[in-house]
Protein backbone atom coordinates (compact mmCIF):
# COMPACT_ATOMS: atom_id res chain seq x y z
CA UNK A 1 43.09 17.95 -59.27
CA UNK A 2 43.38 16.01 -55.80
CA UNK A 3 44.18 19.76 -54.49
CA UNK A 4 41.28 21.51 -55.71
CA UNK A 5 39.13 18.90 -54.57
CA UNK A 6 40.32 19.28 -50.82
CA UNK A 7 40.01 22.82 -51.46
CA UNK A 8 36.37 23.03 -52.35
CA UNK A 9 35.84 20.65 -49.16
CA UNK A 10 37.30 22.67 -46.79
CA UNK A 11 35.73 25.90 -48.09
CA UNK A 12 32.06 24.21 -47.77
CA UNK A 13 33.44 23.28 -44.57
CA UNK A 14 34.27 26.56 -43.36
CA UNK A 15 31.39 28.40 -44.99
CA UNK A 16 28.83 26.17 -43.31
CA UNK A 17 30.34 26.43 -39.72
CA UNK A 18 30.42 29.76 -40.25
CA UNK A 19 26.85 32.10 -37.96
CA UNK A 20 26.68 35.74 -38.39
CA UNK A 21 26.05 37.26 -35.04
CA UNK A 22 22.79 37.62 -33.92
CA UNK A 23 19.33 39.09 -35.60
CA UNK A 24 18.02 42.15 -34.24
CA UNK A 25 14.02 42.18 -33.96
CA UNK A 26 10.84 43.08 -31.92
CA UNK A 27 9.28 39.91 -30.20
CA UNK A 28 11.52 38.88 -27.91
CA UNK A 29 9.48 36.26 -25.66
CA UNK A 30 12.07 34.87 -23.32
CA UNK A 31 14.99 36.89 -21.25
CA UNK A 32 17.61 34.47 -18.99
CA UNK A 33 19.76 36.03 -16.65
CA UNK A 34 22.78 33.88 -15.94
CA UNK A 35 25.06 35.00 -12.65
CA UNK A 36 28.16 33.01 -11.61
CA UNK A 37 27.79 31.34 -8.09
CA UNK A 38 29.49 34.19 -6.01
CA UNK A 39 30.17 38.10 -6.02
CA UNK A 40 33.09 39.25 -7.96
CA UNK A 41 35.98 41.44 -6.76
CA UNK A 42 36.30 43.86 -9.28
CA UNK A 43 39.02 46.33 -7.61
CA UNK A 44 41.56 44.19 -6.84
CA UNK A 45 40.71 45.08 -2.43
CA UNK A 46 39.32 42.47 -0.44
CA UNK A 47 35.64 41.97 -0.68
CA UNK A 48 32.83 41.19 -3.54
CA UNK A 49 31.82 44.88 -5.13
CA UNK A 50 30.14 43.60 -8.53
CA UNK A 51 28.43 40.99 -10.48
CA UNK A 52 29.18 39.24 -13.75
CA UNK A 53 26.32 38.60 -15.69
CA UNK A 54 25.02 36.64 -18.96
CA UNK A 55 22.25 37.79 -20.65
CA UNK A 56 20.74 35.49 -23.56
CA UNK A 57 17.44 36.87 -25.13
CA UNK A 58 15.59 34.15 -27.30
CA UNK A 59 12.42 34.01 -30.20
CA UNK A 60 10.30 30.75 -30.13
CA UNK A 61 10.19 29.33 -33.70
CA UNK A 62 13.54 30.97 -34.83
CA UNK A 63 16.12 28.71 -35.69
CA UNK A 64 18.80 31.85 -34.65
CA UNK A 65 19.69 30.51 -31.23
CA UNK A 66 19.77 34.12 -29.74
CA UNK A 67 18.49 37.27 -30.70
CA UNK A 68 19.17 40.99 -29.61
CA UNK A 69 15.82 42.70 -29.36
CA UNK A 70 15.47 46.20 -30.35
CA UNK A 71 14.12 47.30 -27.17
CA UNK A 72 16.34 48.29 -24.22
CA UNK A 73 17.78 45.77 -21.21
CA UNK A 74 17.41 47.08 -17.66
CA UNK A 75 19.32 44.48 -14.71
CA UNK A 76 17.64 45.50 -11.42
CA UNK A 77 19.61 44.70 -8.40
CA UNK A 78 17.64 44.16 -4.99
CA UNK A 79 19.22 43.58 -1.36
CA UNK A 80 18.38 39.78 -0.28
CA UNK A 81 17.12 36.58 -1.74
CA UNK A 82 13.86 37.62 -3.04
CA UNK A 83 11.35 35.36 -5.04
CA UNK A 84 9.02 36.40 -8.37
CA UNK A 85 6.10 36.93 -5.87
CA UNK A 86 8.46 38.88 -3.31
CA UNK A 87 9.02 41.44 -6.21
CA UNK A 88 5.84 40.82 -7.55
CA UNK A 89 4.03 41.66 -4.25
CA UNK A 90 6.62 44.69 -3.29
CA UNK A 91 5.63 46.63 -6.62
CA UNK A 92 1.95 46.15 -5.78
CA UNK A 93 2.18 47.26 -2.33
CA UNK A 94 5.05 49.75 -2.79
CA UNK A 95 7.11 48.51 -0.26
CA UNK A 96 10.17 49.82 -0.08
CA UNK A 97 11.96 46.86 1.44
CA UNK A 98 12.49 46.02 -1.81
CA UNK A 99 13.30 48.68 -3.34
CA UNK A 100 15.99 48.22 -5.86
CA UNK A 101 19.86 48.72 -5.38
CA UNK A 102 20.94 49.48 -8.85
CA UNK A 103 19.39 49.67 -12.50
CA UNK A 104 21.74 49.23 -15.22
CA UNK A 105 20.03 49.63 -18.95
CA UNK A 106 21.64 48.86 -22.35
CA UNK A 107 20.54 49.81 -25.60
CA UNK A 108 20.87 47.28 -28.68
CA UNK A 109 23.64 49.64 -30.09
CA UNK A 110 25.44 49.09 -26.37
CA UNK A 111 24.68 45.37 -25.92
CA UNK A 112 26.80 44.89 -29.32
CA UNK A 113 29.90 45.58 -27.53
CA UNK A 114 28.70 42.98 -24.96
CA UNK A 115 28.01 39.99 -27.32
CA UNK A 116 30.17 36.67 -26.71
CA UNK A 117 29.70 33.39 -27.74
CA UNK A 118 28.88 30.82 -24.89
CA UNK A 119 28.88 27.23 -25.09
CA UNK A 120 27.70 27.49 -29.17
CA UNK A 121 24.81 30.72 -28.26
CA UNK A 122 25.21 34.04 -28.16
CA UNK A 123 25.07 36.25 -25.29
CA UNK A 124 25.98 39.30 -23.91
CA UNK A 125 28.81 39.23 -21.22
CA UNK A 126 28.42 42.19 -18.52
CA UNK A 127 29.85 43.05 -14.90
CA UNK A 128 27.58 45.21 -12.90
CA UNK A 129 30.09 47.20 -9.87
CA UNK A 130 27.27 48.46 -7.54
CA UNK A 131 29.62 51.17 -6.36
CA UNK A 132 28.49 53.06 -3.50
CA UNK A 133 25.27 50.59 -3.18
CA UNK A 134 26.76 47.46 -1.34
CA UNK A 135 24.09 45.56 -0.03
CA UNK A 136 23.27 45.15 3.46
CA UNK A 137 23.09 41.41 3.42
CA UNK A 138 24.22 38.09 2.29
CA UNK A 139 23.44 38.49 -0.99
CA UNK A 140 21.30 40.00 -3.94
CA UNK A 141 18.76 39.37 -6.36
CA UNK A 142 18.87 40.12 -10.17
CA UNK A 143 16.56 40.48 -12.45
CA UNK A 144 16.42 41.49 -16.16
CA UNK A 145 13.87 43.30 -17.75
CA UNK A 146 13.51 43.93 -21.50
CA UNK A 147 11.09 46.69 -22.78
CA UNK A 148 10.37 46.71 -26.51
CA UNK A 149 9.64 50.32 -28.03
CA UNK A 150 5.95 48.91 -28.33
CA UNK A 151 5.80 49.63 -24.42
CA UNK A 152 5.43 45.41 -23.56
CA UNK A 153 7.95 44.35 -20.99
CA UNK A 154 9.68 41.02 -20.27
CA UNK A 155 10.94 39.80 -17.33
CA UNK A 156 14.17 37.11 -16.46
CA UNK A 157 13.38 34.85 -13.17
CA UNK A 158 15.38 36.71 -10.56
CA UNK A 159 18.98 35.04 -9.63
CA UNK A 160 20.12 34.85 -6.13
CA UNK A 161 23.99 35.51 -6.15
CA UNK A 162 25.18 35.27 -2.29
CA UNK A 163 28.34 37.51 -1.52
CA UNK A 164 30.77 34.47 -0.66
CA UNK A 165 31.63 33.66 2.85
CA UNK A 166 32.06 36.57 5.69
């Protein structure tokens, strides 16, 4: 009896712990764009040529920590350490100092392959290789942007990630 007992126990145990991977649903109201402190070399020769990212979308009110939206993820890539109003002011003007380096965009049926589990929330895990457009200085500036079919877009703050020491 003592064995069936335990049993039962340990089965409520595991079926509580247990999340199903994240809900898919319009109204995404917050994007976060997480980038590790440096570059990444991605080809194995000297020198930073990509980007690791974490993306976590999230729905105020939900008690599902992270959500994939059924719109479509763009990470835009600009040259430099540029602020909200830098890129706020650029696409206003159209100045093409800032124009961007590299767009990367991900459906929800691609970001599936991406997901990951991160300190308890879910995320998606992605490494961005700029190829043939290395910036030209220290460092560069991401920024995620999430457009739901319904044409409204959200934007990440951008992250600075500098290219490591020349």
């Amino acid at each position: 009896m003592r064995r069936v007992g335990y049993g039962l126990i340990l089965v409520a145990i595991l079926a509580g712990g247990c999340e199903g991977p994240p809900v898919a649903f319009d109204g995404i109201d917050y994007l976060q764009v997480m980038t590790p402190v440096a570059a990444s070399n991605l080809d194995g020769i000297p020198g930073p040529d990509g980007v690791q990212v974490m993306v976590f979308f999230d729905r105020t009110g939900q008690k599902v920590e992270t959500v994939i939206g059924t719109g479509t993820l763009e990470l835009l890539m600009y040259d430099g350490n540029l602020t909200s109003a830098d890129l706020t002011d650029s696409a206003l003007t159209g100045s093409a100092s800032t124009a961007t380096l590299g767009v990367w965009s991900y459906t929800q049926q691609e970001l599936q392959s991406f997901q990951a589990r991160w300190k308890g929330l879910w995320c998606y895990q992605l490494i961005l290789p700029w190829g043939q457009n290395r910036p030209k200085s220290g460092g560069i500036t991401l920024v995620g942007r999430y457009r739901e079919k319904n044409g409204l877009e959200l934007y990440s703050t951008p992250q600075y990630v500098p290219l490591g020491l020349r």
